[in-house]
N, C-alpha and C. Protein backbone atom coordinates (compact mmCIF):
# COMPACT_ATOMS: atom_id res chain seq x y z
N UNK A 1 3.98 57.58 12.08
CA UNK A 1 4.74 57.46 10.87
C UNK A 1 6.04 56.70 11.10
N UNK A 2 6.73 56.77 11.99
CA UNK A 2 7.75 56.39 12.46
C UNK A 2 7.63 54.97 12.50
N UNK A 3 6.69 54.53 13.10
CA UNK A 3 6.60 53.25 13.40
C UNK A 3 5.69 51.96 11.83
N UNK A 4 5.33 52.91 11.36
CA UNK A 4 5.30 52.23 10.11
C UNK A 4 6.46 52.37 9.44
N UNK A 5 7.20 52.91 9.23
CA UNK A 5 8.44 53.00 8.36
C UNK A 5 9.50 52.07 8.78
N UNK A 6 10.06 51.73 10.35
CA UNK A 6 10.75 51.17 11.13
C UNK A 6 9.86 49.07 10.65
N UNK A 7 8.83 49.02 10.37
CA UNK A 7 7.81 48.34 9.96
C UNK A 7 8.64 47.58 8.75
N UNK A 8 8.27 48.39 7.90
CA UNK A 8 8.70 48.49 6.37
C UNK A 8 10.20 48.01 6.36
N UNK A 9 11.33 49.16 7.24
CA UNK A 9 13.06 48.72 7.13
C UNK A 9 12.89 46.83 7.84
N UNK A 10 11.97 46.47 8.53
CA UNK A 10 12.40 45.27 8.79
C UNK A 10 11.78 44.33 8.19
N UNK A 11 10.75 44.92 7.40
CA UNK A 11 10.01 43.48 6.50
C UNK A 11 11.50 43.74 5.19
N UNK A 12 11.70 44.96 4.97
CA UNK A 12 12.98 44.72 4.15
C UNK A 12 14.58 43.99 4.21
N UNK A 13 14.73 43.87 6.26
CA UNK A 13 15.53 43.54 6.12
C UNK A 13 15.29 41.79 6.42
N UNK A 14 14.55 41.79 6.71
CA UNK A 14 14.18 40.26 6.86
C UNK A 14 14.39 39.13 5.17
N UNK A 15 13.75 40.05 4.24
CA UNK A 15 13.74 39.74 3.11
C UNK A 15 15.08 39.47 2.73
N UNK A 16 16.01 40.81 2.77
CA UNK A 16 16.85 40.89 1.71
C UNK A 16 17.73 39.44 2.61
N UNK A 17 18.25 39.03 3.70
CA UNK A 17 18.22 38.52 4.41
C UNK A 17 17.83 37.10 4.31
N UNK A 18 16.97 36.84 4.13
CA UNK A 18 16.36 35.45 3.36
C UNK A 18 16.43 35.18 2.17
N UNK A 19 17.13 36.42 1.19
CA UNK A 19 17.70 36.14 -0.26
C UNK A 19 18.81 35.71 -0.04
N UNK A 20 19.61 36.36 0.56
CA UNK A 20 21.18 36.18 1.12
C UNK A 20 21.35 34.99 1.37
N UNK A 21 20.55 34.06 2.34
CA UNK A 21 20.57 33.06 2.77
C UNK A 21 20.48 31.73 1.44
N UNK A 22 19.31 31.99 0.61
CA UNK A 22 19.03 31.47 -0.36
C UNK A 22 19.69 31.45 -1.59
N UNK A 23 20.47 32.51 -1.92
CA UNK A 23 21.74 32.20 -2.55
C UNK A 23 23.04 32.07 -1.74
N UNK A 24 23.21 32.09 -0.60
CA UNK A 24 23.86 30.99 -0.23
C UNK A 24 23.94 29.79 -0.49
N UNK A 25 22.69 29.34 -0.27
CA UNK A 25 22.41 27.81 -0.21
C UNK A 25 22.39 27.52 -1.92
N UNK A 26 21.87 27.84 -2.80
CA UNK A 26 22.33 27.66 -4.01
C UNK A 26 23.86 27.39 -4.52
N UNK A 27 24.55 28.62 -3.78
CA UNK A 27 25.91 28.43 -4.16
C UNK A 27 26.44 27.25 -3.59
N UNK A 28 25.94 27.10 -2.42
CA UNK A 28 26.84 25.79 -1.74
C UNK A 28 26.43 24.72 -2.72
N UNK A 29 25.45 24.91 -2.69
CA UNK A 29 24.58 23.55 -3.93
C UNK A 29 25.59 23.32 -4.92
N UNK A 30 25.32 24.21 -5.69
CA UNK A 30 25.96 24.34 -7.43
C UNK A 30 27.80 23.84 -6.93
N UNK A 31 28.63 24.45 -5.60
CA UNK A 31 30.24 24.26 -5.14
C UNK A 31 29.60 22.46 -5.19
N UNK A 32 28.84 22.17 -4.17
CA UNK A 32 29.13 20.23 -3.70
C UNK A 32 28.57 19.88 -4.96
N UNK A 33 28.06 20.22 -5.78
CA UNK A 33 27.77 19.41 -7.09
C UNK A 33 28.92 19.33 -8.18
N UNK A 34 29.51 20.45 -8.32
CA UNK A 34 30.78 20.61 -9.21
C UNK A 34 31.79 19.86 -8.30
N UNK A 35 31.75 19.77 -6.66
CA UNK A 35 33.38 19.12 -6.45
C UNK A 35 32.85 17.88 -6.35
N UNK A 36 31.81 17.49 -6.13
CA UNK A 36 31.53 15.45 -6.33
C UNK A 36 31.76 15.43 -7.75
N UNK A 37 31.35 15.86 -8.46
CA UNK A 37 31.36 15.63 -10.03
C UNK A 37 32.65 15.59 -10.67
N UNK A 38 33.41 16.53 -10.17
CA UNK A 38 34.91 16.45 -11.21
C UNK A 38 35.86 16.22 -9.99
N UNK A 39 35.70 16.01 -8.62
CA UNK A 39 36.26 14.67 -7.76
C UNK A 39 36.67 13.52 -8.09
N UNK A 40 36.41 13.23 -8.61
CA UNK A 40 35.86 11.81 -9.00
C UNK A 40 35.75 11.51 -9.85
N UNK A 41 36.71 11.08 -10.24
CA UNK A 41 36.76 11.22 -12.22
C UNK A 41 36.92 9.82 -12.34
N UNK A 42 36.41 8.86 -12.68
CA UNK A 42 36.51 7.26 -12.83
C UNK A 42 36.46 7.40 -14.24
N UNK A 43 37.10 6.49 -14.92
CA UNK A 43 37.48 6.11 -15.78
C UNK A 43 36.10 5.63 -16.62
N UNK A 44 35.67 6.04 -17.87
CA UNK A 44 34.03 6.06 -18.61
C UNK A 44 34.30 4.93 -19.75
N UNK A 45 33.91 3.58 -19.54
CA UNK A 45 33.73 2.63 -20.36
C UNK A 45 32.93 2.78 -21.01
N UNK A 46 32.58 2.30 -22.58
CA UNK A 46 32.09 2.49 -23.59
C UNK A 46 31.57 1.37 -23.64
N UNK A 47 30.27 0.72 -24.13
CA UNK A 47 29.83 -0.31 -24.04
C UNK A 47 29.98 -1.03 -25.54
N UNK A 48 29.86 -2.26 -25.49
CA UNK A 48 30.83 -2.84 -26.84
C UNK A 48 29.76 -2.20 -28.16
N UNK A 49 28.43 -1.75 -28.08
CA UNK A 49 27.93 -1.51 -29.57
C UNK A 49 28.71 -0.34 -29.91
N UNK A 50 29.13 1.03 -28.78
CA UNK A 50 29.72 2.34 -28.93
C UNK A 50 31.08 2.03 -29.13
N UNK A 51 31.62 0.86 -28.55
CA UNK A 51 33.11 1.23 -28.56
C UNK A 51 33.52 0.28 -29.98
N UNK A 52 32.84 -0.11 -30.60
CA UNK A 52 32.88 -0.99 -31.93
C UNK A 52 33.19 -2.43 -32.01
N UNK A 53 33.49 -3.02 -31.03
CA UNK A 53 33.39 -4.55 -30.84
C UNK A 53 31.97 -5.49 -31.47
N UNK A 54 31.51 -5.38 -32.65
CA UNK A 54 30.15 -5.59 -33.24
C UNK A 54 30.22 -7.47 -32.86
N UNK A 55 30.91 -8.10 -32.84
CA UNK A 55 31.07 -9.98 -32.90
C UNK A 55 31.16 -10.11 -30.83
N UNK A 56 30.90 -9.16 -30.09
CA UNK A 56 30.67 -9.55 -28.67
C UNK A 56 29.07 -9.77 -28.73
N UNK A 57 29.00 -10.74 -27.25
CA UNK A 57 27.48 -10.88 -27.49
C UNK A 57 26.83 -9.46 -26.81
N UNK A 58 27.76 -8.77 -26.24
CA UNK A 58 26.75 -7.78 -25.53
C UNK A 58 25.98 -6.83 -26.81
N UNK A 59 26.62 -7.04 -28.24
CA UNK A 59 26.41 -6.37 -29.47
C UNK A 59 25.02 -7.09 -29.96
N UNK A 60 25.35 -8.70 -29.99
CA UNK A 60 23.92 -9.02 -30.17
C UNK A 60 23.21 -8.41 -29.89
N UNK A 61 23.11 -8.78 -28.42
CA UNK A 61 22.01 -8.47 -27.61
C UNK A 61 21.15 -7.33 -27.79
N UNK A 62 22.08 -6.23 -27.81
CA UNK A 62 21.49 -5.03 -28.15
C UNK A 62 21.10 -4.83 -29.52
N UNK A 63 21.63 -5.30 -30.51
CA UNK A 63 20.86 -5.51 -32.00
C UNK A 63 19.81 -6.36 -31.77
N UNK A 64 19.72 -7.43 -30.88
CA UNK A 64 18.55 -8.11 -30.80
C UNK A 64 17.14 -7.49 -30.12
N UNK A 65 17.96 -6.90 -29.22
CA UNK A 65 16.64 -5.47 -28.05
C UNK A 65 15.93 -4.60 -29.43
N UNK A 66 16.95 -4.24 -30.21
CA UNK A 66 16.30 -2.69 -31.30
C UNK A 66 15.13 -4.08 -32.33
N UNK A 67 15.82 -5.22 -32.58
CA UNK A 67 14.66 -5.67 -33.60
C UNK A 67 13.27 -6.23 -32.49
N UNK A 68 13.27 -6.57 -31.72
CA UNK A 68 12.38 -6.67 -30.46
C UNK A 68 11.29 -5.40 -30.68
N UNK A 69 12.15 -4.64 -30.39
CA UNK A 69 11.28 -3.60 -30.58
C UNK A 69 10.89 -2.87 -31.54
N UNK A 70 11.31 -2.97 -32.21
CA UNK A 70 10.78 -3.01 -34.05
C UNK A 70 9.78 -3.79 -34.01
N UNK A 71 9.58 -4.51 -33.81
CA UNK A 71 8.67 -5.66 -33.93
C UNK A 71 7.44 -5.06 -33.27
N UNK A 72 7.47 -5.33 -31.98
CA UNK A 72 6.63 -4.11 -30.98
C UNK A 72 5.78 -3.25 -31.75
N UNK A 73 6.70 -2.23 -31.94
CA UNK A 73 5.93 -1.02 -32.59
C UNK A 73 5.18 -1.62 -34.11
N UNK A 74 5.81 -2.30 -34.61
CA UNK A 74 5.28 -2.22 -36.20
C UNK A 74 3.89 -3.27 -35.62
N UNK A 75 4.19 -4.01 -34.65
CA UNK A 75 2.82 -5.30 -34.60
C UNK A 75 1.44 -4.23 -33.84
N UNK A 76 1.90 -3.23 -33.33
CA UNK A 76 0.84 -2.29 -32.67
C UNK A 76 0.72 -1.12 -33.58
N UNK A 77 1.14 -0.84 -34.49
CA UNK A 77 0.93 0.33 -35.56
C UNK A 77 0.13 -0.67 -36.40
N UNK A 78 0.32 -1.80 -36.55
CA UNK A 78 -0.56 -2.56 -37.88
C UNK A 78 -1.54 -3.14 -37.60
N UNK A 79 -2.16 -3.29 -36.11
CA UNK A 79 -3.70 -3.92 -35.34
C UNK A 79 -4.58 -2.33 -35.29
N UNK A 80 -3.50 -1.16 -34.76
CA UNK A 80 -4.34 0.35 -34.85
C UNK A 80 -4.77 0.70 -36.22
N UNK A 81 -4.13 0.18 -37.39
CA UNK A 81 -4.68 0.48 -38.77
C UNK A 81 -5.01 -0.51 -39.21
N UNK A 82 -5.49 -1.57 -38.86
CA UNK A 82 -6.27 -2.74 -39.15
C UNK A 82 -7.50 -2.57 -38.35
N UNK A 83 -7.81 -1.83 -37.46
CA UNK A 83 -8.99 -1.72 -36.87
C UNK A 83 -9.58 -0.65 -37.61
N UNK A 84 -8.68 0.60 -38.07
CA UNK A 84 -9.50 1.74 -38.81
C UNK A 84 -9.86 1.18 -39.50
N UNK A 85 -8.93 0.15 -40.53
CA UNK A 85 -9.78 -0.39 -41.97
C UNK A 85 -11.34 -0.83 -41.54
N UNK A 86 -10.94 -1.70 -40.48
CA UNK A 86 -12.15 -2.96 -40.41
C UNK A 86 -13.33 -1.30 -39.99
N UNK A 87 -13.04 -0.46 -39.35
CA UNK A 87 -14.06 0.63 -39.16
C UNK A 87 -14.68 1.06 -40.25
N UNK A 88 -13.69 1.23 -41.37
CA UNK A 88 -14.14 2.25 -42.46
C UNK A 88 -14.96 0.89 -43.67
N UNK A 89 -15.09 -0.18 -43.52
CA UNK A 89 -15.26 -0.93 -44.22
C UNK A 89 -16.68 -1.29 -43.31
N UNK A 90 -16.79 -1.48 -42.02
CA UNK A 90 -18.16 -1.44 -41.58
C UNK A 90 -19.32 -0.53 -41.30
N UNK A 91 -18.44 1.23 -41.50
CA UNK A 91 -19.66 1.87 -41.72
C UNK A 91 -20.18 2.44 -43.65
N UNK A 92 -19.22 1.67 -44.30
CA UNK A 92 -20.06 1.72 -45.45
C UNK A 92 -21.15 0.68 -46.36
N UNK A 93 -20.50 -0.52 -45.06
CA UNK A 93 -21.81 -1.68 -45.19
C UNK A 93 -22.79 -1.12 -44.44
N UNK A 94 -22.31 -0.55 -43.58
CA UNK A 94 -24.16 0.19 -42.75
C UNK A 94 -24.50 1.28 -43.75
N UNK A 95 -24.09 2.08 -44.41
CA UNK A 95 -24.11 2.99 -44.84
C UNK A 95 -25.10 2.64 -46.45
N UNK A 96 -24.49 1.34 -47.10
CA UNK A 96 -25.25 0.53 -48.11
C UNK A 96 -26.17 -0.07 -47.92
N UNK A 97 -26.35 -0.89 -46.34
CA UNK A 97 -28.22 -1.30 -46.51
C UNK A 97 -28.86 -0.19 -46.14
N UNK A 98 -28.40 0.44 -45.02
CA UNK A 98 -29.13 2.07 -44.75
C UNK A 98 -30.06 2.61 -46.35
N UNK A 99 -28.96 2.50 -47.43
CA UNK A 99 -29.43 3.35 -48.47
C UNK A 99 -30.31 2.04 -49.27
N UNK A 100 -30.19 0.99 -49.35
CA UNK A 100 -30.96 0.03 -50.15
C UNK A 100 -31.91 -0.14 -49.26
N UNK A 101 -32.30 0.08 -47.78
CA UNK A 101 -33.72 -0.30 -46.94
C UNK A 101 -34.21 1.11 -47.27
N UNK A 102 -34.04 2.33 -47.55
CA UNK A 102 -34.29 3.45 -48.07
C UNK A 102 -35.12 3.21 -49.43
N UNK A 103 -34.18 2.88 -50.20
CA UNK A 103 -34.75 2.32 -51.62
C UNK A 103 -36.28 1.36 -51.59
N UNK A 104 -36.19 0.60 -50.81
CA UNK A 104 -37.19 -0.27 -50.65
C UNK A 104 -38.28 0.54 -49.98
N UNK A 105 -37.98 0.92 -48.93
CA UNK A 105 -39.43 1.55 -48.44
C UNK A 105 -39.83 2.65 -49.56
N UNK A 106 -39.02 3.28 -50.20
CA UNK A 106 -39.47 4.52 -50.83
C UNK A 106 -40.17 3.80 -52.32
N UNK A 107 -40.09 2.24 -53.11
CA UNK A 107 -40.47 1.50 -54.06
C UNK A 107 -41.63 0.93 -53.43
N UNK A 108 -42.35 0.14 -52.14
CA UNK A 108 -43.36 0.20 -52.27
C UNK A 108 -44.38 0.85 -51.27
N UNK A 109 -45.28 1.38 -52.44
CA UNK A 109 -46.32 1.91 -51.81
C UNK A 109 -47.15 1.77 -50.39
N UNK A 110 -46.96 2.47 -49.36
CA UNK A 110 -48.11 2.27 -48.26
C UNK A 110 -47.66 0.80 -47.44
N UNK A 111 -46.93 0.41 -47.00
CA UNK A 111 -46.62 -0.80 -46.48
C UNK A 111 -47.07 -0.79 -44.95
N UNK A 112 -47.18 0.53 -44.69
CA UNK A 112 -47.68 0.59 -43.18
C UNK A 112 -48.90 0.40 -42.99
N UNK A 113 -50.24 0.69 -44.35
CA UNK A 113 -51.35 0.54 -44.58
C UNK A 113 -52.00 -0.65 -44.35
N UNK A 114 -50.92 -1.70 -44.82
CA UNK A 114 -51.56 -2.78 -44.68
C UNK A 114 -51.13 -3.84 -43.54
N UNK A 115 -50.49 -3.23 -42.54
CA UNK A 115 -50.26 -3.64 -41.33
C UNK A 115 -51.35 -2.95 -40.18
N UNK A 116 -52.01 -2.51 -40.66
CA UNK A 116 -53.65 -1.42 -39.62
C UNK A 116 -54.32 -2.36 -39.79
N UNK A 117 -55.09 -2.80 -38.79
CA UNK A 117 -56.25 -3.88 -38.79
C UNK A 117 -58.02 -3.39 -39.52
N UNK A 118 -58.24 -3.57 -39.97
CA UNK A 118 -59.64 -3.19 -40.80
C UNK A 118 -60.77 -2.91 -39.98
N UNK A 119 -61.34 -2.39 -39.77
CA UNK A 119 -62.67 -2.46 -38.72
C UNK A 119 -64.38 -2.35 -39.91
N UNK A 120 -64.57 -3.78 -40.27
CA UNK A 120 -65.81 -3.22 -41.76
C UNK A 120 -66.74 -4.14 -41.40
């Protein structure tokens, strides 16, 4: 009994032990992340569309990037619903001779009859 219990206190202390360690290392983490971060305080430029300079070209540019990509999206949203159309428009032409070769076989009589060769 003894020696299972003595067992047990050191798988416990090993553990608690390797938590200890592991929030250690967290804390050190979370300390060097907060002192690089507010260390170092450089001065945060605003780029001319944010900082309101609209007549720089860096303003173009970036009004020119958003219609770019406007473009983009609307030319690939309008080939994905130009293909459904062209879909939905070719299975109701299959869908119309389907039903008019229907019509026809069911108007004349026995057509398979007279494709059997005669034996008289």
């Amino acid at each position: 009994m003894t020696a299972t219990a003595s067992i047990r206190e050191q798988g416990r202390a090993t553990m608690s032990s390797s938590r200890r360690l592991a929030d250690i290392r967290v804390a050190d983490s979370v300390f060097n992340f907060q002192l690089s971060t507010f260390n170092f305080q450089l001065p945060l430029l605003a780029c001319a569309a944010c900082f309101g300079q609209s007549d720089s070209p860096l303003a173009h540019g970036f009004n020119w990037g958003i219609i770019s990509l406007l473009g983009v999206v609307i030319g690939v949203l309008g080939a994905f619903s130009t293909f459904f159309v062209f879909l939905a428009k070719r299975s109701a032409m299959v869908a119309t001779s389907a039903s008019q070769t229907t019509m026809q076989s069911a108007q004349t009589p026995s057509a398979t009859d007279h494709s059997r060769p005669t034996t008289d």
